[in-house]
C-alpha atoms as a PDB file:
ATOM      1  CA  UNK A   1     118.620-110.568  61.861  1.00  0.00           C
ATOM      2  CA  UNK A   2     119.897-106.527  61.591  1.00  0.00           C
ATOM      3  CA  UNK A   3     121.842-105.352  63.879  1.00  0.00           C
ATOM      4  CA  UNK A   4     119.780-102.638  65.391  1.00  0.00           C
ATOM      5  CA  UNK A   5     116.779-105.400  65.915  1.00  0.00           C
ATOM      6  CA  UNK A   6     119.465-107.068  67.821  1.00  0.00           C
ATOM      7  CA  UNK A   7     120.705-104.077  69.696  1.00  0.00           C
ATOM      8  CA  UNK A   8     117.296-103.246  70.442  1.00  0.00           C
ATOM      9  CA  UNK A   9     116.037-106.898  71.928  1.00  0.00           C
ATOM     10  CA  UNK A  10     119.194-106.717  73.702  1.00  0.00           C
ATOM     11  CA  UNK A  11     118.662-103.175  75.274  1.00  0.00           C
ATOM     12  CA  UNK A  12     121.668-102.009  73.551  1.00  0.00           C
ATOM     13  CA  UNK A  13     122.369 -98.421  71.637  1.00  0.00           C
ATOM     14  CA  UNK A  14     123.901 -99.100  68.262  1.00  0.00           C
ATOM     15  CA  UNK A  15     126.494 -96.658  68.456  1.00  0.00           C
ATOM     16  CA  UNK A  16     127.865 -98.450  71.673  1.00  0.00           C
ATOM     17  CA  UNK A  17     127.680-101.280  70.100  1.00  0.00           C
ATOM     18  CA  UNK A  18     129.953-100.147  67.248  1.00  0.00           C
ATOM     19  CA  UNK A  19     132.311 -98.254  69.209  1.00  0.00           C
ATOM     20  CA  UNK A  20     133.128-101.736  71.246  1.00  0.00           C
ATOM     21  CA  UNK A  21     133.567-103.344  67.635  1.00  0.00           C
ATOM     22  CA  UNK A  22     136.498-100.791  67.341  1.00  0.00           C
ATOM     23  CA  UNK A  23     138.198-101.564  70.653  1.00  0.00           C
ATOM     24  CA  UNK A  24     135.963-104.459  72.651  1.00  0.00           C
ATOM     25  CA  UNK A  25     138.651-103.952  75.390  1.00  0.00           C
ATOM     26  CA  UNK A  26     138.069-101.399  78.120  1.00  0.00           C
ATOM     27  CA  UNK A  27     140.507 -98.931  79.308  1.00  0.00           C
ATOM     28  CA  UNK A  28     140.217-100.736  82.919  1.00  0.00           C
ATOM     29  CA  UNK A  29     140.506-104.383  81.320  1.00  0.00           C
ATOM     30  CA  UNK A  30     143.757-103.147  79.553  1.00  0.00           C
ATOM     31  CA  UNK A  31     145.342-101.486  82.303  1.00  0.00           C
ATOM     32  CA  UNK A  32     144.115-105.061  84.376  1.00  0.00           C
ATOM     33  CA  UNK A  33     146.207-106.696  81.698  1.00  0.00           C
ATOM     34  CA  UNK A  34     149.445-104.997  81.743  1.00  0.00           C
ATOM     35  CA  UNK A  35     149.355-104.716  85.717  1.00  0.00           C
ATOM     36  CA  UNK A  36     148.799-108.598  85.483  1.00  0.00           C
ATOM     37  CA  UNK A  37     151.977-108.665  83.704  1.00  0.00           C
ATOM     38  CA  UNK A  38     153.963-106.759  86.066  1.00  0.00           C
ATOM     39  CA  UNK A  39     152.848-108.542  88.883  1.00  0.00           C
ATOM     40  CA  UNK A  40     153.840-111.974  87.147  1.00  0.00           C
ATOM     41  CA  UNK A  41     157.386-110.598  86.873  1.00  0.00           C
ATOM     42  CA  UNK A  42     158.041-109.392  89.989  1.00  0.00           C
ATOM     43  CA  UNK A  43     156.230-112.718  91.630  1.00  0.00           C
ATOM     44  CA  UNK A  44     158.768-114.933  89.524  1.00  0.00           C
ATOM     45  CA  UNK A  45     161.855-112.392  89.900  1.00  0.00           C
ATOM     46  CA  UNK A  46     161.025-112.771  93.816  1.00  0.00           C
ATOM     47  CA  UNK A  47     160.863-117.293  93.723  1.00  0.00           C
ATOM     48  CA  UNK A  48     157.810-117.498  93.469  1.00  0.00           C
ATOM     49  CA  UNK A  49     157.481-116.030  97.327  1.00  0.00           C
ATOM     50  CA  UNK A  50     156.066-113.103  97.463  1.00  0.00           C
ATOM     51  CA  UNK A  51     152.524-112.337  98.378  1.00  0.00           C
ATOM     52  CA  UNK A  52     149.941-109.568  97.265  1.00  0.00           C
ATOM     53  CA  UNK A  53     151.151-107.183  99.829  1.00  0.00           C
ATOM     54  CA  UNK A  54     155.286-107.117  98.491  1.00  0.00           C
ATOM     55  CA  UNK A  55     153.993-107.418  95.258  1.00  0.00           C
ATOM     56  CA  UNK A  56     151.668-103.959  95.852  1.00  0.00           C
ATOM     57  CA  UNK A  57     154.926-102.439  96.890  1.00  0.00           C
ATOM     58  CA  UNK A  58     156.978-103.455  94.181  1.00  0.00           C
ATOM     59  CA  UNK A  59     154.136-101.911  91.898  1.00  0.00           C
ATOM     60  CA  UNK A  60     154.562 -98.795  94.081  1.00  0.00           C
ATOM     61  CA  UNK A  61     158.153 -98.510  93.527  1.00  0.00           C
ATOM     62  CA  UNK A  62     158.070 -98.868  89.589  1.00  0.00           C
ATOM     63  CA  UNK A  63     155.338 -95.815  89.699  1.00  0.00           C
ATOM     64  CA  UNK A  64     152.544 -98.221  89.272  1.00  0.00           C
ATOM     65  CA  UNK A  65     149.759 -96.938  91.143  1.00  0.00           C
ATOM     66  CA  UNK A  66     146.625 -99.512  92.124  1.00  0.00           C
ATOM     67  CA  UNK A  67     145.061-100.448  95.601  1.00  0.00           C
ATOM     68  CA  UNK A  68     146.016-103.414  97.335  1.00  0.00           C
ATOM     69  CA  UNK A  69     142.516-105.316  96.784  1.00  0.00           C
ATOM     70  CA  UNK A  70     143.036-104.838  92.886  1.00  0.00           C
ATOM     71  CA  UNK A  71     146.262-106.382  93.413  1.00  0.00           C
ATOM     72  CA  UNK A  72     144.868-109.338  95.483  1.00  0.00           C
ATOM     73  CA  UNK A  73     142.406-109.987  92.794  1.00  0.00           C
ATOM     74  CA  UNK A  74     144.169-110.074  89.819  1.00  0.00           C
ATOM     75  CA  UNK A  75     146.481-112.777  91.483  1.00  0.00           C
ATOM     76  CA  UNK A  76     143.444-114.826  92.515  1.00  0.00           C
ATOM     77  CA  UNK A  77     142.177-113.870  88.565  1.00  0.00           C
ATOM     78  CA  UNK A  78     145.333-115.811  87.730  1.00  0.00           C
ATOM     79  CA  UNK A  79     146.380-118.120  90.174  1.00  0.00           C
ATOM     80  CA  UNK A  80     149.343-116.342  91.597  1.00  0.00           C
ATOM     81  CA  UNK A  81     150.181-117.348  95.369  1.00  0.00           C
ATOM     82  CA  UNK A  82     152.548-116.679  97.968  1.00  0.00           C
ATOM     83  CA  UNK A  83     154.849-119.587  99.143  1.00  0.00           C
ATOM     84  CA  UNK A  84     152.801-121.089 101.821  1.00  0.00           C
ATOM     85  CA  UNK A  85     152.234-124.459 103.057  1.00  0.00           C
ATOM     86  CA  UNK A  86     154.745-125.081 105.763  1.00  0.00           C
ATOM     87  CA  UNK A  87     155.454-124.126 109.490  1.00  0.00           C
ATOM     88  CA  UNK A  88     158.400-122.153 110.694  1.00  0.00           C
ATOM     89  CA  UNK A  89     160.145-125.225 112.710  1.00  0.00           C
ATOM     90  CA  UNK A  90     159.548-125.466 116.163  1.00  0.00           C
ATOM     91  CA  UNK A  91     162.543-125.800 118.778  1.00  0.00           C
ATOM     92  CA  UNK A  92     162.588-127.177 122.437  1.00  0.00           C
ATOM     93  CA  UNK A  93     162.667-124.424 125.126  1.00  0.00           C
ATOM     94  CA  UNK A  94     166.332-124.708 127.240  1.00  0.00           C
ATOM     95  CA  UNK A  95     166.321-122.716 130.977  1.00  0.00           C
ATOM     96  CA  UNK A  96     165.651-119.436 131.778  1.00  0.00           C
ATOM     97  CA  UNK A  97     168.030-117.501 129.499  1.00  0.00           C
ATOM     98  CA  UNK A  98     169.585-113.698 129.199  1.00  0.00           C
ATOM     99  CA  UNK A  99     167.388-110.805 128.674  1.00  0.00           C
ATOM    100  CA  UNK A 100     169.645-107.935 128.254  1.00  0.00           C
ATOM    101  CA  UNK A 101     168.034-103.805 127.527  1.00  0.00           C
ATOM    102  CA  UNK A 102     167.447-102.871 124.169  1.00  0.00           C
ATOM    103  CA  UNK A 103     170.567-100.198 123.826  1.00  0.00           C
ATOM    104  CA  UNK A 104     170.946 -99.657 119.881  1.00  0.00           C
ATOM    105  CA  UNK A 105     167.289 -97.976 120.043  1.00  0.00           C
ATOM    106  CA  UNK A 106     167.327 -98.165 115.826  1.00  0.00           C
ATOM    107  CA  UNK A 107     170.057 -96.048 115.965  1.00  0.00           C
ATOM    108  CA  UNK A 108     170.502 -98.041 112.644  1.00  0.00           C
ATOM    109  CA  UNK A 109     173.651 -95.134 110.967  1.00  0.00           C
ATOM    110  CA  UNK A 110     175.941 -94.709 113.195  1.00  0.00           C
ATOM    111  CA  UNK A 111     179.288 -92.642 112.398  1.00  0.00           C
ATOM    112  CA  UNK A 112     182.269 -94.936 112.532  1.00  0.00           C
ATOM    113  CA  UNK A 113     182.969 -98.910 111.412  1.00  0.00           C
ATOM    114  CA  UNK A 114     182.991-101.357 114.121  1.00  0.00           C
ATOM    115  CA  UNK A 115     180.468 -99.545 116.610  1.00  0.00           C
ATOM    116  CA  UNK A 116     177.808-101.276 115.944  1.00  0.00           C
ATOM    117  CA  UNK A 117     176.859-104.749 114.763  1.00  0.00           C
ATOM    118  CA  UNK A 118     173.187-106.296 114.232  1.00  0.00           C
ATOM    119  CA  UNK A 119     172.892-110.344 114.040  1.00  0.00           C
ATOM    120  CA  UNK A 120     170.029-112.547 112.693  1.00  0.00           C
ATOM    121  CA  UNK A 121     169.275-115.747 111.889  1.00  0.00           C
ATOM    122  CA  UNK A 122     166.685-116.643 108.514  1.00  0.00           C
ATOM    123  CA  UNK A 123     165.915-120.401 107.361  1.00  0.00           C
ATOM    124  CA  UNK A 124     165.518-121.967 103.783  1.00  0.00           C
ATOM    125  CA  UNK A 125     163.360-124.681 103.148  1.00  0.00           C
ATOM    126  CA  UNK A 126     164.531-127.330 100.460  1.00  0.00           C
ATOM    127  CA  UNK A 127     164.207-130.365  99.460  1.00  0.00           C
ATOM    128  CA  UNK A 128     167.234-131.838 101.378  1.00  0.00           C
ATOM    129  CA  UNK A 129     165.617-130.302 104.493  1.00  0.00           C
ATOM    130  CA  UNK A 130     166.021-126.877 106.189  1.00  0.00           C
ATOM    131  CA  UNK A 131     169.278-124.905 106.037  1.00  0.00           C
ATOM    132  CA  UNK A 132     169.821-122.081 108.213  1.00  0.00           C
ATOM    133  CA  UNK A 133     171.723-119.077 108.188  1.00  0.00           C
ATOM    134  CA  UNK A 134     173.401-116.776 110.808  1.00  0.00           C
ATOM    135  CA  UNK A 135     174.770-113.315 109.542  1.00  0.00           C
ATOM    136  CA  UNK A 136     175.880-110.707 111.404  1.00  0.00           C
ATOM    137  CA  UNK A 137     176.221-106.827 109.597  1.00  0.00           C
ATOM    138  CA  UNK A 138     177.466-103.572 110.482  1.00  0.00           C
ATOM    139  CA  UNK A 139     175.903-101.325 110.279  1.00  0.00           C
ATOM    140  CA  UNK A 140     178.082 -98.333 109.020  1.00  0.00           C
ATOM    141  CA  UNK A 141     179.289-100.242 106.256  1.00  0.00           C
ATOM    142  CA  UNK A 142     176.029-102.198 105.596  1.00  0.00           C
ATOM    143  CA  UNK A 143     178.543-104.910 105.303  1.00  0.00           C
ATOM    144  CA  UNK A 144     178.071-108.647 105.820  1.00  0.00           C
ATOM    145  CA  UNK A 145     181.250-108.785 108.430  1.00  0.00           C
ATOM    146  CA  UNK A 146     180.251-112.475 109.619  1.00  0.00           C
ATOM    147  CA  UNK A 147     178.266-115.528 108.612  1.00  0.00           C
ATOM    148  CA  UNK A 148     177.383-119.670 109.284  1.00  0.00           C
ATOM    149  CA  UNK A 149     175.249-122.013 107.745  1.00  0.00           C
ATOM    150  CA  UNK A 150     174.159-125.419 109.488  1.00  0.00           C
ATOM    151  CA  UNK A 151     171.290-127.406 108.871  1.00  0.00           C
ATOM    152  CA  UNK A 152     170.472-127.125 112.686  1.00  0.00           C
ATOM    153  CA  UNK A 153     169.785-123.926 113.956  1.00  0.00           C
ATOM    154  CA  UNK A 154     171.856-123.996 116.979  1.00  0.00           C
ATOM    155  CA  UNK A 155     173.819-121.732 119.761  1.00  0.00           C
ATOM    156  CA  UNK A 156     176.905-122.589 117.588  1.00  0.00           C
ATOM    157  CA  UNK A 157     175.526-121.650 114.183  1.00  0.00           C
ATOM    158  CA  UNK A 158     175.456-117.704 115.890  1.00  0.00           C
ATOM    159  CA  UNK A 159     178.881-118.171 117.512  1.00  0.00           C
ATOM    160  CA  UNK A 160     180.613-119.345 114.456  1.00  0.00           C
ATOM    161  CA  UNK A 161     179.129-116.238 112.791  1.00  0.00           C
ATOM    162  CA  UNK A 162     180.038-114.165 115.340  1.00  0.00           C
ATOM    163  CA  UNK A 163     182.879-115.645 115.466  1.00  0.00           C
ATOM    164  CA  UNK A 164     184.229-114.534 111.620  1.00  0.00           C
ATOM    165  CA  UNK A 165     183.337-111.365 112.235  1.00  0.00           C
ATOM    166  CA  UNK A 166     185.706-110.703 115.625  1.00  0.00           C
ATOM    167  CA  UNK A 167     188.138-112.569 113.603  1.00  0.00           C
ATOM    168  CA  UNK A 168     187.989-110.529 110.276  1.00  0.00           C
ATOM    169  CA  UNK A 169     187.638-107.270 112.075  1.00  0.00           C
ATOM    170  CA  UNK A 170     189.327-107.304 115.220  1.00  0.00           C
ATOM    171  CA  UNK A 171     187.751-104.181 116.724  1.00  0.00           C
ATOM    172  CA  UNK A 172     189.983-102.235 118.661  1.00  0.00           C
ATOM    173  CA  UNK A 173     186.965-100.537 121.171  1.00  0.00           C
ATOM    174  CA  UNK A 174     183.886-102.059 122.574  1.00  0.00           C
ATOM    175  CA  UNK A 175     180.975-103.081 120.130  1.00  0.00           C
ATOM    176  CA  UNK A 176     177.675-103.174 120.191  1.00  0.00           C
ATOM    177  CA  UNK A 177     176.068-106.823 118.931  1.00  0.00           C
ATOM    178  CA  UNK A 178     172.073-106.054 118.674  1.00  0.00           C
ATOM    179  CA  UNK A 179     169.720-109.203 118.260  1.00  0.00           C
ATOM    180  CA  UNK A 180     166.349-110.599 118.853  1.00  0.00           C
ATOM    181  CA  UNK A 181     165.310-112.291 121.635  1.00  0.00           C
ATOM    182  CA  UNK A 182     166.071-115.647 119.971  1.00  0.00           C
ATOM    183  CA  UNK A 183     167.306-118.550 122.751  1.00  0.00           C
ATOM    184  CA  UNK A 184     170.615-118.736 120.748  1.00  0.00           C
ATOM    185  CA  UNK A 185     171.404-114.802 121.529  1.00  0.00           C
ATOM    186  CA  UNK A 186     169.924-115.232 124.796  1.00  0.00           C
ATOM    187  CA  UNK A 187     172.354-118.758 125.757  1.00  0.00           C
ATOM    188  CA  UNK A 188     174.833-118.144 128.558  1.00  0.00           C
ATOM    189  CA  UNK A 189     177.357-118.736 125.727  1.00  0.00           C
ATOM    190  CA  UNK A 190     176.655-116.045 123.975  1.00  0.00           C
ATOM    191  CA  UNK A 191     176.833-113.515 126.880  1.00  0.00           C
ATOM    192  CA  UNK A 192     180.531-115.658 127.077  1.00  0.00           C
ATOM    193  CA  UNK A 193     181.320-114.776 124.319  1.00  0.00           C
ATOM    194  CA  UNK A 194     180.438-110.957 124.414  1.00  0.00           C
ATOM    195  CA  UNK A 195     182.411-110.397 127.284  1.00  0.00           C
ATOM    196  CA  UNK A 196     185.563-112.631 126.461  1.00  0.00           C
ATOM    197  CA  UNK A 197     185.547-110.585 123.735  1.00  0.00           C
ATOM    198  CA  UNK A 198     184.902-106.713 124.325  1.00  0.00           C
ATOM    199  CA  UNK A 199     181.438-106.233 123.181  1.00  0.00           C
ATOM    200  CA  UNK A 200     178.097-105.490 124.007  1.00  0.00           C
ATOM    201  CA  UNK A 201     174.820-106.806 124.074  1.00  0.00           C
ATOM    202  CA  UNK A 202     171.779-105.372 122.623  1.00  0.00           C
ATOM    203  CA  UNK A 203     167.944-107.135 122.265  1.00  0.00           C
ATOM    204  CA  UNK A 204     165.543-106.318 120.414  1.00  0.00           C
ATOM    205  CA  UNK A 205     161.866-105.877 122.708  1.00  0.00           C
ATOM    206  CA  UNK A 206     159.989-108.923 122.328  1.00  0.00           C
ATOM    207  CA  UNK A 207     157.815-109.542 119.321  1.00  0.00           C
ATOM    208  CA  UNK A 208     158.923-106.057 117.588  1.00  0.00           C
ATOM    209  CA  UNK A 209     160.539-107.073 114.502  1.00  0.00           C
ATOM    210  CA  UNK A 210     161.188-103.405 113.312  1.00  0.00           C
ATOM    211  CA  UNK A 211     164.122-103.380 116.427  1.00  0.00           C
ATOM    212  CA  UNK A 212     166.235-105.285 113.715  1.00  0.00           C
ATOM    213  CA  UNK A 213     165.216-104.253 110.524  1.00  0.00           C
ATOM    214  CA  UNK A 214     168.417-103.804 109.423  1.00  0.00           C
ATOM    215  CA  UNK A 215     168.683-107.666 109.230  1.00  0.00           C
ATOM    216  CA  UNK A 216     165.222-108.324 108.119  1.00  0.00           C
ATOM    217  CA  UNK A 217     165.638-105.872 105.090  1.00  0.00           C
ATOM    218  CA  UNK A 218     168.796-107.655 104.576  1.00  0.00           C
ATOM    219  CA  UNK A 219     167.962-111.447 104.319  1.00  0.00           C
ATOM    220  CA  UNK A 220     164.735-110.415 102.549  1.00  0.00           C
ATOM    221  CA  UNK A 221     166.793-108.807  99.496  1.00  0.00           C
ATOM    222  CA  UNK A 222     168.839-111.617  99.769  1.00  0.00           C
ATOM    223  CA  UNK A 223     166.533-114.314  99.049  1.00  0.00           C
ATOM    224  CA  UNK A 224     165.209-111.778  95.994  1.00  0.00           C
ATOM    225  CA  UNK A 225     169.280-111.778  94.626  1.00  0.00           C
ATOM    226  CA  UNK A 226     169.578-115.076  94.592  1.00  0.00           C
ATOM    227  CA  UNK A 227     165.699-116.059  93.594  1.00  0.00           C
ATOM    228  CA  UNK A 228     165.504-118.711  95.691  1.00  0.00           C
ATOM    229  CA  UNK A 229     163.054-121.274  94.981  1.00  0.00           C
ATOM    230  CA  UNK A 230     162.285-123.635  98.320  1.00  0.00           C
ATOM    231  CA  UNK A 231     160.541-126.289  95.781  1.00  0.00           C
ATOM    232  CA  UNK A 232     163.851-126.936  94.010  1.00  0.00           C
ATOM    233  CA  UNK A 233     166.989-125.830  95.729  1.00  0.00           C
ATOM    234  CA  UNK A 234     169.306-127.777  97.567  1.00  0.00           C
ATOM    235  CA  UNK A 235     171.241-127.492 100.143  1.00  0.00           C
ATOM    236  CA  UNK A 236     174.903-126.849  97.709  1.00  0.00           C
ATOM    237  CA  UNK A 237     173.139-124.991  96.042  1.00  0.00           C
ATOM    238  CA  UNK A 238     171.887-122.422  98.030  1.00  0.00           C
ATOM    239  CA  UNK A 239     175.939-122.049  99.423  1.00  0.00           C
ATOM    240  CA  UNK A 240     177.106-122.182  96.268  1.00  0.00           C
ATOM    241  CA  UNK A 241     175.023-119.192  95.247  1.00  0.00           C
ATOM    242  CA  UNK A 242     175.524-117.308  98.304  1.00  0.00           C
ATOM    243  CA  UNK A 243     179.130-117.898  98.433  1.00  0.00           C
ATOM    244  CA  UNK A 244     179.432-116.605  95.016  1.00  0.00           C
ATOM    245  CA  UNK A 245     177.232-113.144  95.941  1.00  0.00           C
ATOM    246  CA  UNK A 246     179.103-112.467  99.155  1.00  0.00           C
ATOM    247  CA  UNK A 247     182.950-113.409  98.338  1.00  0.00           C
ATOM    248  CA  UNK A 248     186.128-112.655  97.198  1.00  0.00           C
ATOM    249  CA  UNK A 249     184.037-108.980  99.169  1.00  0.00           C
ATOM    250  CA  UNK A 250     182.196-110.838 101.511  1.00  0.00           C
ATOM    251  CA  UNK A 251     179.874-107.703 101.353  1.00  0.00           C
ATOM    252  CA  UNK A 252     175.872-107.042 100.513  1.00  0.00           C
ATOM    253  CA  UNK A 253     174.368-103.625 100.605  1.00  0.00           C
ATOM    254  CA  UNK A 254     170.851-103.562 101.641  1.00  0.00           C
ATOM    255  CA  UNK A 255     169.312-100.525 100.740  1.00  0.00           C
END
């Protein structure tokens, strides 16, 4: 049958028909295709962990620009997911612990080492079980001053981090230790330990996670540095890795 009796059973001009002959590909379905691309990278280069809202801002930052729903729907197009599928593990509630004020009010830059210190704790699923990690940063330096790893996350995982960092630094004036509300930072051990030791507490208000974003940022890059993968790595692995990022230096900048 001709091609214009086709075109016109079909409702179809010729000329459009032709003109998709020459490129059948629209200039949205290309620009689909390349952003698909991008967002395939930057899911991998991240473990297979991020979701459609990091992935929107990585686009952002490479000068990419695309709403969030497009993003959202070209991973559903091609079966991209965040990691999902587990619970953050529960812990037992102890006694009525320490509240102290929050005093570091995201004064996040201030202008001398040793003046200010922010601690947090992140865990990493894998398949040996969970390993957890205690850091603690200062903040003029942006540099990693303290750290532990245990498989339980417990009062002494934060001490022992806390701990390396007195020991490496031995500040000669009072410093300021900011953390979250977690019951390890609010233990009567860890207000020992503060005051044996010359500093001072700081907490961040409850449920406001942007009171230590310093820390957040932090363990978020560093799960992107050392693509961690919670399917497949194990626990000697994950130390090995991290030991190799933070030493002979022991230091990470977080933008």
């Amino acid at each position: 049958m001709p091609t214009r009796q086709l075109c016109r059973i079909f409702d179809v001009h010729p000329s459009g028909f032709y003109a998709w002959l020459k490129q059948p590909a629209s200039r949205r379905a290309r620009r689909d295709v390349k952003l698909t691309g991008l967002i395939k990278q930057f899911w991998l280069e991240s473990g297979s962990v991020y979701g459609y809202r990091k992935l929107h801002s990585d686009l952002r930052d490479v000068g990419e620009k695309c709403g969030i729903n497009r993003v959202h729907k070209l991973m559903k197009l091609e079966g991209i997911k965040a990691q999902v599928g587990y619970r953050k593990p529960r812990h037992r509630s102890g006694n009525q612990h320490v509240v102290v004020p929050h005093r570091l009010q995201r004064e996040f830059n201030p202008m001398a080492p040793n003046t200010a210190w922010v601690t947090d704790i992140t865990y990493i699923k894998t398949h040996e079980g969970w390993l957890y990690l205690a850091v603690v940063l200062d903040l003029f330096s942006r540099k990693i001053v303290g750290w532990s790893m245990q498989s339980l996350m417990t009062k002494q995982l934060v001490l022992d981090a806390l701990l390396m960092a007195v020991w490496r630094r031995k500040p000669k004036s009072e410093v300021m230790v900011h953390s979250d509300q977690g019951s390890q930072y609010t233990s009567y051990e860890w207000q020992s330990f503060l005051a044996e030791h010359g500093l001072e507490g700081s907490m961040s208000r409850r449920g406001n996670c942007h009171d230590n974003a310093v820390a957040e940022s932090f363990f978020q890059l560093l799960k992107r540095e050392l693509r961690v993968s919670v399917k497949t790595v194990s626990h000697f692995g994950f130390i090995r890795s991290l030991h190799n990022l933070l030493f002979p230096q022991l230091s990470f900048y977080p933008n």
